[in-house]
Protein backbone atom coordinates (compact mmCIF):
# COMPACT_ATOMS: atom_id res chain seq x y z
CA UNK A 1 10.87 39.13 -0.50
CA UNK A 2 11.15 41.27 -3.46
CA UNK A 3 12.04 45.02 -4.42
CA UNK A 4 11.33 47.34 -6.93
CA UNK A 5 13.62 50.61 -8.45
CA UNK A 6 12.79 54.00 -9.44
CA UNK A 7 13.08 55.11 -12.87
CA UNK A 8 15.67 57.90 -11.50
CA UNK A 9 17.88 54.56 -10.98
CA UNK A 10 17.85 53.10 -14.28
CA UNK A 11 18.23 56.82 -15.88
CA UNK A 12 21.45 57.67 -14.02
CA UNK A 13 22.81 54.15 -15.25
CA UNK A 14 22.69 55.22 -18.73
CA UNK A 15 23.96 58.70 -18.56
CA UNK A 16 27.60 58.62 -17.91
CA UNK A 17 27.53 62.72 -17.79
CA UNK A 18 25.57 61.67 -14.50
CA UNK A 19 27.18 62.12 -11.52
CA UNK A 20 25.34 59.04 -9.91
CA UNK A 21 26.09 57.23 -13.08
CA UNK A 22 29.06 54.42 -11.44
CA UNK A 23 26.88 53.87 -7.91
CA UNK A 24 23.55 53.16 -10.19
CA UNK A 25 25.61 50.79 -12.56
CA UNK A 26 26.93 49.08 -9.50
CA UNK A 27 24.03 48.87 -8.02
CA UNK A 28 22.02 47.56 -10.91
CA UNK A 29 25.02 45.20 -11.36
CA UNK A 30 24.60 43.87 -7.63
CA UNK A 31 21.04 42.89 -8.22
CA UNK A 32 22.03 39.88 -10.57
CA UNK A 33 23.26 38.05 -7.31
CA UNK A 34 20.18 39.59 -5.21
CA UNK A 35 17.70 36.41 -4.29
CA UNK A 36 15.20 38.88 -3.80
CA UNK A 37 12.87 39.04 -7.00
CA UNK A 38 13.31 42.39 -8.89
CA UNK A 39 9.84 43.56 -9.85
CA UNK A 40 9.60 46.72 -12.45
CA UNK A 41 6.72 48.15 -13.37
CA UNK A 42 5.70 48.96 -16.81
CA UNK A 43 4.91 52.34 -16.32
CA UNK A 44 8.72 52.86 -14.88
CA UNK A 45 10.26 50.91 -18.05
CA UNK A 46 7.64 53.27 -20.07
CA UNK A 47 9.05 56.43 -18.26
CA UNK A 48 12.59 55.39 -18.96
CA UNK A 49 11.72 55.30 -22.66
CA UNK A 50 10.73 58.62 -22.50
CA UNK A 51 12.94 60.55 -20.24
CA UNK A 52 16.20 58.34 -21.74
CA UNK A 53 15.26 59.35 -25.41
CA UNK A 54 14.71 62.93 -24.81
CA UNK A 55 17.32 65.50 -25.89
CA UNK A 56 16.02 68.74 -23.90
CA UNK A 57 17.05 65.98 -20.26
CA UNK A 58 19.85 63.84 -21.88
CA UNK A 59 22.77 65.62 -23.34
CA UNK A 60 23.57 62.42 -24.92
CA UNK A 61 19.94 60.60 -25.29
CA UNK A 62 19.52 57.16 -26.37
CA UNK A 63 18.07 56.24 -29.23
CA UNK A 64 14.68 54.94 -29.13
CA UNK A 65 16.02 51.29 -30.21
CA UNK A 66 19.04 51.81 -27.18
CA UNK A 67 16.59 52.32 -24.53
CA UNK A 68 14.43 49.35 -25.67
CA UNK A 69 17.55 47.48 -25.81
CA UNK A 70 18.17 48.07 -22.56
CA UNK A 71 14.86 46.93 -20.79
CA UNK A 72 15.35 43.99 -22.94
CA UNK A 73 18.81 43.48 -21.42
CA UNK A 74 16.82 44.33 -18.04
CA UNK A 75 14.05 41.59 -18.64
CA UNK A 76 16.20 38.77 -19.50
CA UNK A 77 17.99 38.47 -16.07
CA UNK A 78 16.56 35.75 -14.22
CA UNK A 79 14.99 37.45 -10.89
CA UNK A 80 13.03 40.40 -12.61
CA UNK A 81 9.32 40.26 -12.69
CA UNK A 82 7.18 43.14 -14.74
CA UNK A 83 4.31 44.36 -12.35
CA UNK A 84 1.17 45.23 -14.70
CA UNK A 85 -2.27 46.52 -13.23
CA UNK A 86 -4.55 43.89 -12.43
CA UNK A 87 -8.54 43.90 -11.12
CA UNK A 88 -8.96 45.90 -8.45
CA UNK A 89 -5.93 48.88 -9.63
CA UNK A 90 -8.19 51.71 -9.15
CA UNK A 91 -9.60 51.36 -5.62
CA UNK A 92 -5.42 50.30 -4.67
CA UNK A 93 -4.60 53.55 -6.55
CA UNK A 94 -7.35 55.45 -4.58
CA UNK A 95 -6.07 54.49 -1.59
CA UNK A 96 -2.80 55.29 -2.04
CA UNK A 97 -3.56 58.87 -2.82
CA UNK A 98 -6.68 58.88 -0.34
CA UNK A 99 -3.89 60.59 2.64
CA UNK A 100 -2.28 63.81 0.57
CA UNK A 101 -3.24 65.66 -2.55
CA UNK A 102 -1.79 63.19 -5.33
CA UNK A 103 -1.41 65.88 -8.58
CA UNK A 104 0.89 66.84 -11.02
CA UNK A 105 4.56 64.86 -10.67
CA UNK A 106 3.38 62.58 -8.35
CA UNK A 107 0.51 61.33 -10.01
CA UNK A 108 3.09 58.65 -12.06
CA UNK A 109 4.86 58.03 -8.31
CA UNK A 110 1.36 57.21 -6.93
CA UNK A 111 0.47 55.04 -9.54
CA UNK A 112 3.81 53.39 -9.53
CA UNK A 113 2.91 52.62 -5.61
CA UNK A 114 -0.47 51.34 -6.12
CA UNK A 115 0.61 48.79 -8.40
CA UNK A 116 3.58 47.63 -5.61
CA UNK A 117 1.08 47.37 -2.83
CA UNK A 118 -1.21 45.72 -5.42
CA UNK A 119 1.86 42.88 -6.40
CA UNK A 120 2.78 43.17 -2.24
CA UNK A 121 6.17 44.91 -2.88
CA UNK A 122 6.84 46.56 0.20
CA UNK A 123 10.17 48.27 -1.03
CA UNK A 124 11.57 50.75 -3.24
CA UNK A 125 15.44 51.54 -4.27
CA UNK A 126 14.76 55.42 -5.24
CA UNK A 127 16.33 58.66 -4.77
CA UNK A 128 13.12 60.64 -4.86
CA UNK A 129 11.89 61.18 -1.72
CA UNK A 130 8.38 61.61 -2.57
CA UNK A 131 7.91 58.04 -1.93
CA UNK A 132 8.52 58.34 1.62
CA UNK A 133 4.39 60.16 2.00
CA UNK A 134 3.66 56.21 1.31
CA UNK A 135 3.37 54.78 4.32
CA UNK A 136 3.87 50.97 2.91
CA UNK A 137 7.22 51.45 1.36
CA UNK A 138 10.41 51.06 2.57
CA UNK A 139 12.48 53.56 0.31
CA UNK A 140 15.83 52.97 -0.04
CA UNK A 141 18.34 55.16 -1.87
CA UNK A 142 21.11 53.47 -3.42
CA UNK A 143 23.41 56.43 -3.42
CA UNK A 144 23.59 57.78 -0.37
């Protein structure tokens, strides 16, 4: 089995003005004794980049180097996979938006879903329940 997370989990880990900041550290922390594989997708460590780095969302962003630090720190552990786009992404991605409008904000949610049913990751550790409209994916959230 395997898993993926949410950017909204790895952004409330490093903002300790958050006030989901200790359940995401714990929970990231938990995942080094998961056996499940931990897949991330680029486009979430991408997204974490930018939203991390950004003073008008941070009150205390990271520094460009920090963040990439961080997915570094992320990428060594021994059960986490990056999940890239492979042949066939765009009629996956199609068919995950074929059911509902996919525009604006959830354009980067539907594209993070095509490439978990394209990988076969069936769940999701988020707190943003727009990925419940896919049908696929277990979402969990980790701080309720």
């Amino acid at each position: 089995m395997s898993y993926s997370v949410d950017v909204n989990v790895l952004l409330y880990a490093s903002d300790q003005a958050n006030p989901r900041y200790d359940k995401a550290i714990q929970f990231l922390l938990g995942r080094a004794s998961d056996p499940e594989l931990f897949c991330v997708c680029w486009t979430t460590l991408m997204s974490y980049v930018r939203i991390s780095t950004h003073p008008s969302i941070f009150s205390h962003p990271l520094t460009p180097e920090e963040a990439l630090e961080n997915i570094e720190s992320l990428l060594k552990q021994p059960r986490v996979r990056v999940l890239a786009e492979d042949d066939g992404f765009l009629a996956i991605y199609r068919e995950v938006s074929g059911n509902f409008p996919v525009r604006g904000n959830l354009v980067p949610d539907a594209h993070v879903a095509a490439l978990l049913l394209q990988h076969g990751v069936h769940k999701i550790y988020t707190a943003d329940s727009d990925f419940k409209k896919f049908e696929f994916l277990e979402v969990r959230n980790p701080f309720s």
